[in-house]
Protein backbone atom coordinates (compact mmCIF):
# COMPACT_ATOMS: atom_id res chain seq x y z
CA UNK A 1 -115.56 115.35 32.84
CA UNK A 2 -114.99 116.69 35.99
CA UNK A 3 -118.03 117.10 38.13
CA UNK A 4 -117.35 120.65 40.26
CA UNK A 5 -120.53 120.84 42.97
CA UNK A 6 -121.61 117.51 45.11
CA UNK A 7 -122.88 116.55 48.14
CA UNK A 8 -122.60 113.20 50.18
CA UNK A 9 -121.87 111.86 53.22
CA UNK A 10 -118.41 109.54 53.80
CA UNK A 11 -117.47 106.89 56.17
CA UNK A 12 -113.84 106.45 57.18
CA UNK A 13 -111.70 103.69 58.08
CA UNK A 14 -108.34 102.55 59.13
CA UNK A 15 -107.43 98.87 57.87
CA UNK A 16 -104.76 96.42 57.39
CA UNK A 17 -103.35 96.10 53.54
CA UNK A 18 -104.70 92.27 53.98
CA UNK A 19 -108.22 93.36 54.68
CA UNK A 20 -108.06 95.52 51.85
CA UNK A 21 -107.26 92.89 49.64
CA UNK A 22 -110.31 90.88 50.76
CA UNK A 23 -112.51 93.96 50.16
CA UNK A 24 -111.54 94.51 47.07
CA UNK A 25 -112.39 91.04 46.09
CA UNK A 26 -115.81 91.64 47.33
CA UNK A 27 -116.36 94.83 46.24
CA UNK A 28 -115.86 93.65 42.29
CA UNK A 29 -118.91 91.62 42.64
CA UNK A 30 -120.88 94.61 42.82
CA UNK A 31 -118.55 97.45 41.86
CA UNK A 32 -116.29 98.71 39.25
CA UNK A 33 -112.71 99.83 38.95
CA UNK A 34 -112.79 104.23 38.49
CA UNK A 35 -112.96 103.99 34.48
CA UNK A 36 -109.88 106.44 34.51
CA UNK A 37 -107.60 104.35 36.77
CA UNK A 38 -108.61 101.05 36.41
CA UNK A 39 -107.19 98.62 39.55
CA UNK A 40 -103.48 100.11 39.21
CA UNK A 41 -105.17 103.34 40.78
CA UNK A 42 -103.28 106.81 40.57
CA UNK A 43 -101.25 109.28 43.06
CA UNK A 44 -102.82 112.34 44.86
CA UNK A 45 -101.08 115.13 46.46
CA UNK A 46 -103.10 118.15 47.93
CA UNK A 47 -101.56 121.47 49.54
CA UNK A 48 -104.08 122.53 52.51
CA UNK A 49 -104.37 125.94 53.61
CA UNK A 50 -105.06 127.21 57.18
CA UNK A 51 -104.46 130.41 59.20
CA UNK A 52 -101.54 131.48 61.53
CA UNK A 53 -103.28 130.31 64.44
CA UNK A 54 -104.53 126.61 62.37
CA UNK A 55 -108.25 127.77 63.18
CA UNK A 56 -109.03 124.40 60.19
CA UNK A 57 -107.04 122.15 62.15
CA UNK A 58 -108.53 123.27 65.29
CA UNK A 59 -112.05 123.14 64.11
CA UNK A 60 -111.51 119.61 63.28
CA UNK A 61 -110.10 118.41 66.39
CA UNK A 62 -112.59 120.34 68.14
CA UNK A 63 -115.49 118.83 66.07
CA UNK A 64 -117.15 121.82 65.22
CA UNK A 65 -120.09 121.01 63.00
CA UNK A 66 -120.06 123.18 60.41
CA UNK A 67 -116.32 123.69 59.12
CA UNK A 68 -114.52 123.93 55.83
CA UNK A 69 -110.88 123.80 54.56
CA UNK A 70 -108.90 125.37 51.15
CA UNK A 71 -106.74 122.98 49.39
CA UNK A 72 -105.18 122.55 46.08
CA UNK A 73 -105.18 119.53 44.50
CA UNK A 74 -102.70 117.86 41.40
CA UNK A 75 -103.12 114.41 40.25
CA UNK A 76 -99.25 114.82 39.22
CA UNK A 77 -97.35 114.06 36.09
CA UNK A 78 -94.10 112.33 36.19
CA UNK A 79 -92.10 113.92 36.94
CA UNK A 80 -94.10 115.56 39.35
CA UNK A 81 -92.40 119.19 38.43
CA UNK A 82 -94.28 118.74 35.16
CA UNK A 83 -97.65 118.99 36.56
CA UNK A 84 -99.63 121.97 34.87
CA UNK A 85 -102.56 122.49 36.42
CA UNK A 86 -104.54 121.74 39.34
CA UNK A 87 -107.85 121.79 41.01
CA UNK A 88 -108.41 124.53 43.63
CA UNK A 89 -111.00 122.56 46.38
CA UNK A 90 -113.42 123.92 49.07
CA UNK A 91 -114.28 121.10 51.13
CA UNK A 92 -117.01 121.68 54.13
CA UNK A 93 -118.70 119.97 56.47
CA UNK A 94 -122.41 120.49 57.48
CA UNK A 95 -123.05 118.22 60.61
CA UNK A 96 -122.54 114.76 58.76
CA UNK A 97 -123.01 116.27 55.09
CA UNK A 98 -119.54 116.76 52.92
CA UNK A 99 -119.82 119.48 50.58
CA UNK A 100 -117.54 120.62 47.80
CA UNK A 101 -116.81 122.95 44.93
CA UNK A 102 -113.92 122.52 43.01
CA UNK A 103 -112.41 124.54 39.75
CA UNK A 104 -109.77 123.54 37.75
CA UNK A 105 -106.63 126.57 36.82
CA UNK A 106 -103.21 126.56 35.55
CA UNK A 107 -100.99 125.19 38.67
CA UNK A 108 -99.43 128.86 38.84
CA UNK A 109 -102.80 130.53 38.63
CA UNK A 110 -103.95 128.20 41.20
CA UNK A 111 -100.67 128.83 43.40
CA UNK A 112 -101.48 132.50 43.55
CA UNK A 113 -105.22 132.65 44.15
CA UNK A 114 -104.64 130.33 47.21
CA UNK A 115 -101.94 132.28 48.57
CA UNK A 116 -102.82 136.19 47.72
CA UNK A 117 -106.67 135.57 46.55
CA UNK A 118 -105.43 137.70 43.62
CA UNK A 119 -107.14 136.25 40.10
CA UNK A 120 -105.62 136.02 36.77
CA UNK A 121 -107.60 138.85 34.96
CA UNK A 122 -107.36 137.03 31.48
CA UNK A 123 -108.54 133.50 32.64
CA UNK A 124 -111.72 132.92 31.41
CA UNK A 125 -114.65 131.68 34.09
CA UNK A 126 -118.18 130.71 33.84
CA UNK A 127 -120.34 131.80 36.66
CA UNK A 128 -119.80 128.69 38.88
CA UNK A 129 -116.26 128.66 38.83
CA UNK A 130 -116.74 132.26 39.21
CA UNK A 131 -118.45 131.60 42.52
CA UNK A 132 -115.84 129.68 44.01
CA UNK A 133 -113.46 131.80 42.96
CA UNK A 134 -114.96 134.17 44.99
CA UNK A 135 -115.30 132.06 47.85
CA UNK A 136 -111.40 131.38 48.14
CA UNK A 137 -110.92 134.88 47.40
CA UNK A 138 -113.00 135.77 51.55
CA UNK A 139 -111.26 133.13 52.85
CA UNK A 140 -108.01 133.79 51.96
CA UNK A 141 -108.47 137.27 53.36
CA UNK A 142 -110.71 136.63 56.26
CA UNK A 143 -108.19 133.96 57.61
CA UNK A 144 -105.39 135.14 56.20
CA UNK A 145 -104.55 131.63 54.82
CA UNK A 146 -101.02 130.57 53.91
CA UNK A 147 -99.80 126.50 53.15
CA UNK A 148 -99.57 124.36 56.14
CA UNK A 149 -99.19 121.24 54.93
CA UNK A 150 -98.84 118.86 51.79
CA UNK A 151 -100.52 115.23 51.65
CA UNK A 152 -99.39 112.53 49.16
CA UNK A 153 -101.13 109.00 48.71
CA UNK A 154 -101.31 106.30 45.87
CA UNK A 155 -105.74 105.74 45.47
CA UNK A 156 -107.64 102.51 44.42
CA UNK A 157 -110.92 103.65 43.23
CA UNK A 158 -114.44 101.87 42.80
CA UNK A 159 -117.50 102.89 41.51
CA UNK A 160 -121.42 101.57 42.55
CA UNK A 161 -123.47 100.29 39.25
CA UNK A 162 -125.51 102.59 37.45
CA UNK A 163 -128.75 101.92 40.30
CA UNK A 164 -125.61 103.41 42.94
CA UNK A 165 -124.18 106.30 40.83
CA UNK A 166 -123.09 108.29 43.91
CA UNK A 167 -121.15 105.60 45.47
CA UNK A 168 -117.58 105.80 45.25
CA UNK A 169 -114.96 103.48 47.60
CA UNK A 170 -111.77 104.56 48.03
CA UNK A 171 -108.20 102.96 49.54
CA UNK A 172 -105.40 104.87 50.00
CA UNK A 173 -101.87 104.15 50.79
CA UNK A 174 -98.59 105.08 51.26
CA UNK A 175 -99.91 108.10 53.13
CA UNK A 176 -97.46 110.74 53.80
CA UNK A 177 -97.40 114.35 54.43
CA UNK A 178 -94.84 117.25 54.64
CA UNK A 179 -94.72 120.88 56.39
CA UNK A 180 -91.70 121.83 54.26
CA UNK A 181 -90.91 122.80 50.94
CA UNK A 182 -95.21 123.68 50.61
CA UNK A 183 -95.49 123.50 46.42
CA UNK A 184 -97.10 121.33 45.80
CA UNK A 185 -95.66 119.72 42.54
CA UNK A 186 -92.21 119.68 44.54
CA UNK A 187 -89.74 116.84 44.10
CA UNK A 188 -88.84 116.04 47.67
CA UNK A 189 -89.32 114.09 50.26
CA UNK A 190 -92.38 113.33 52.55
CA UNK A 191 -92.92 111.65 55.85
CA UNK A 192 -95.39 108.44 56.17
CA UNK A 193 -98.54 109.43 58.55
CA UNK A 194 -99.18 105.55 58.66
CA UNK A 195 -97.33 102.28 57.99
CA UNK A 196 -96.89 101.04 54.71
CA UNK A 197 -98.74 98.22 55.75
CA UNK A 198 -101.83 100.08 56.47
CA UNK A 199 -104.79 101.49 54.21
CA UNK A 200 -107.26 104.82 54.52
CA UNK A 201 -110.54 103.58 53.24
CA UNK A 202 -113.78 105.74 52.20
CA UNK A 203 -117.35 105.28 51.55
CA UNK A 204 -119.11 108.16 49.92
CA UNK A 205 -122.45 108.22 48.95
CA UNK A 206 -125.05 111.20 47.46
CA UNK A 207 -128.27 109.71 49.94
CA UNK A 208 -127.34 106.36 52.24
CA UNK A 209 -124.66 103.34 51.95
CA UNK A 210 -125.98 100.43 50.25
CA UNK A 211 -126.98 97.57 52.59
CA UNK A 212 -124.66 95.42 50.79
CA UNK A 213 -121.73 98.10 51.44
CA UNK A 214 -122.86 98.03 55.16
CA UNK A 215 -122.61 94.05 55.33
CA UNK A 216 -119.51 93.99 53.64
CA UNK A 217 -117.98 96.04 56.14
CA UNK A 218 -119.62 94.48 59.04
CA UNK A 219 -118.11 91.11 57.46
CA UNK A 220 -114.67 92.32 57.73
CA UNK A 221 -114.85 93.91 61.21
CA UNK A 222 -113.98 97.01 59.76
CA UNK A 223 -115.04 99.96 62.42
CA UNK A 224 -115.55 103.51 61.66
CA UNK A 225 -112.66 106.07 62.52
CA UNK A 226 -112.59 109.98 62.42
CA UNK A 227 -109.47 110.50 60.34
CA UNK A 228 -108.44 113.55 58.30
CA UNK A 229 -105.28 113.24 56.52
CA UNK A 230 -104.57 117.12 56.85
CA UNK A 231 -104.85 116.84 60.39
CA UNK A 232 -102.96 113.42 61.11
CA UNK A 233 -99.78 115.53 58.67
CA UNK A 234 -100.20 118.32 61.19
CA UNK A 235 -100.30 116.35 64.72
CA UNK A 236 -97.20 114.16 63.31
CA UNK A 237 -95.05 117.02 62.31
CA UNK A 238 -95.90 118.59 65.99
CA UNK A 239 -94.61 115.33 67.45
CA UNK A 240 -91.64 114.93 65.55
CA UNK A 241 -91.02 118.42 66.90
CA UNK A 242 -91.19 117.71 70.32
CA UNK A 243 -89.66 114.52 70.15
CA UNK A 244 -86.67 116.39 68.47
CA UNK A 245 -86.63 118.98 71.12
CA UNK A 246 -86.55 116.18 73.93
CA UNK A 247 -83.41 114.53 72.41
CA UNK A 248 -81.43 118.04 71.98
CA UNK A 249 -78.50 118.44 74.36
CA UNK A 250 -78.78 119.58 77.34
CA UNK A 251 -76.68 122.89 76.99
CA UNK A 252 -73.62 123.10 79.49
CA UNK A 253 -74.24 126.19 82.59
CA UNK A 254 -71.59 127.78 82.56
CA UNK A 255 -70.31 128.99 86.63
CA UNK A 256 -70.55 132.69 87.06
C-alpha cells in the first residue's frame, strides 16, 4: 500500500559505516526490518526539480522556514531502463514539520507532468491524487521548473513496533548524484556526494522520537546534521566546476 499524505518531523545524521553497524544491532531489539526490503534494503533514485535561478536550493541553504521541493521518485528495476513507473513527490517543510504528498504515474506520464505540468487526459485520478496533481501543475509554471539534479542511494529500512507506527529509521549509502543525463531511469554514471565508507541516517516520526531512539543515539555519539542530498549533489557539481576551471590552461597572449 502506499500511504500518499503524512506528516512528521526527521532527524539527520552523518555516520561512519561502523557506527551503523552497531545501530543496527541495537535498533533490532526494538525495531523491525521494512517488511518489503527486509535487511538487504533496496536502491532509490529521485530526479529534483528547481527553477533557472535554483530558488529550492537557495531556500535551503538560506533556511527559509517554510519551503518545498518537486521530485520524482523510482525504486528502479534492473535494469534500471526497465523501470515503469514512478512516484511524483511534493516534499515541504513547515518550520521543523516535513510534509508530503505523493502519487504514483506511468514513468513517462510522470516525466511530462514534472517537466510541462501537462496531464495525461486518459489517466484516471481520485480526488487526492487529483490535488497534487494540481499542485505540481502551479509549481511547474510559477517556477518554471526544469531537472537539476538526480540522487541515487542503496536504503536500510526499520520500522518502530506497532505502539511506534510512525517511526521509521533509515541508512543510506553509496550516495551519489548527477547534473547530467537528468532521466531518471538512465543507465549512466553518477558521482559519490560522500565516501563509501560513510552512511546518511534518518529518524522520522508522526509526534516525538522515542526516548529509547534518543538514548540510542546519545550512546553512539551520533550528532545531528542539516543535510539534504539534493543540495549536497548541487554544491558538489558547483565545485567540481570550479575546480575544473582552476586546472584549465592558462591560454597563451598572443603579442600584438
Amino acid at each position: 500500500m502506499v500511504i500518499r499524505r503524512f506528516n512528521r518531523y526527521e532527524l539527520k545524521y552523518i555516520i561512519p559505516i561502523e557506527i551503523r553497524d552497531r545501530l543496527i544491532e541495537d535498533l533490532l531489539k526494538n525495531a523491525q526490518p521494512d517488511p518489503y526490503s527486509g535487511m538487504a534494503g533496496y536502491p532509490l533514485v529521485s530526479l529534483y526539480y528547481d527553477s533557472p535561478d535554483l530558488e529550492c536550493y537557495w531556500n535551503k541553504i538560506e533556511g527559509i522556514k517554510f519551503r518545498r521541493k518537486l521530485r520524482l521518485r523510482i525504486y528502479p528495476a534492473t535494469p534500471i531502463e526497465n523501470t515503469t513507473s514512478g512516484m511524483v513527490e511534493i516534499k515541504q517543510r513547515i518550520n521543523r514539520t516535513v510534509q508530503k504528498k505523493r502519487v504514483k504515474m506511468p514513468l513517462d506520464m510522470a516525466h511530462t507532468l514534472c517537466t510541462t505540468g501537462v496531464m495525461a487526459p486518459d489517466f484516471e485520478l481520485d480526488d487526492l491524487d487529483e490535488q497534487v496533481v494540481n499542485e505540481v501543475q502551479f509549481m511547474v509554471h510559477r517556477l518554471q521548473l526544469q531537472p537539476a539534479c538526480i540522487t541515487a542511494y542503496h536504503r536500510q529500512a526499520f520500522m518502530g513496533s506497532q505502539y511506534e507506527p510512525g517511526l521509521r529509521i533509515t541508512f543510506d549509502t553509496n550516495v551519489s548524484y548527477r547534473c547530467h543525463e537528468l532521466l531518471v531511469n538512465a543507465n549512466t554514471n553518477n558521482y559519490l556526494i560522500l565516501p563509501g565508507e560513510w552512511t546518511i541516517l534518518e529518524v522520522k516520526a508522526n509526534d516525538r522520537i522515542p526516548e529509547w531512539v534518543t538514548t540510542m543515539l546519545g550512546r553512539h555519539n551520533c550528532e545531528l546534521r542539516r543535510v539534504s542530498k539534493y543540495c549536497a549533489g548541487i554544491a558538489t557539481d558547483r565545485m567540481k566546476d570550479m575546480l575544473h576551471l582552476a586546472m584549465s590552461p592558462i591560454p597563451e597572449l598572443k603579442n600584438s
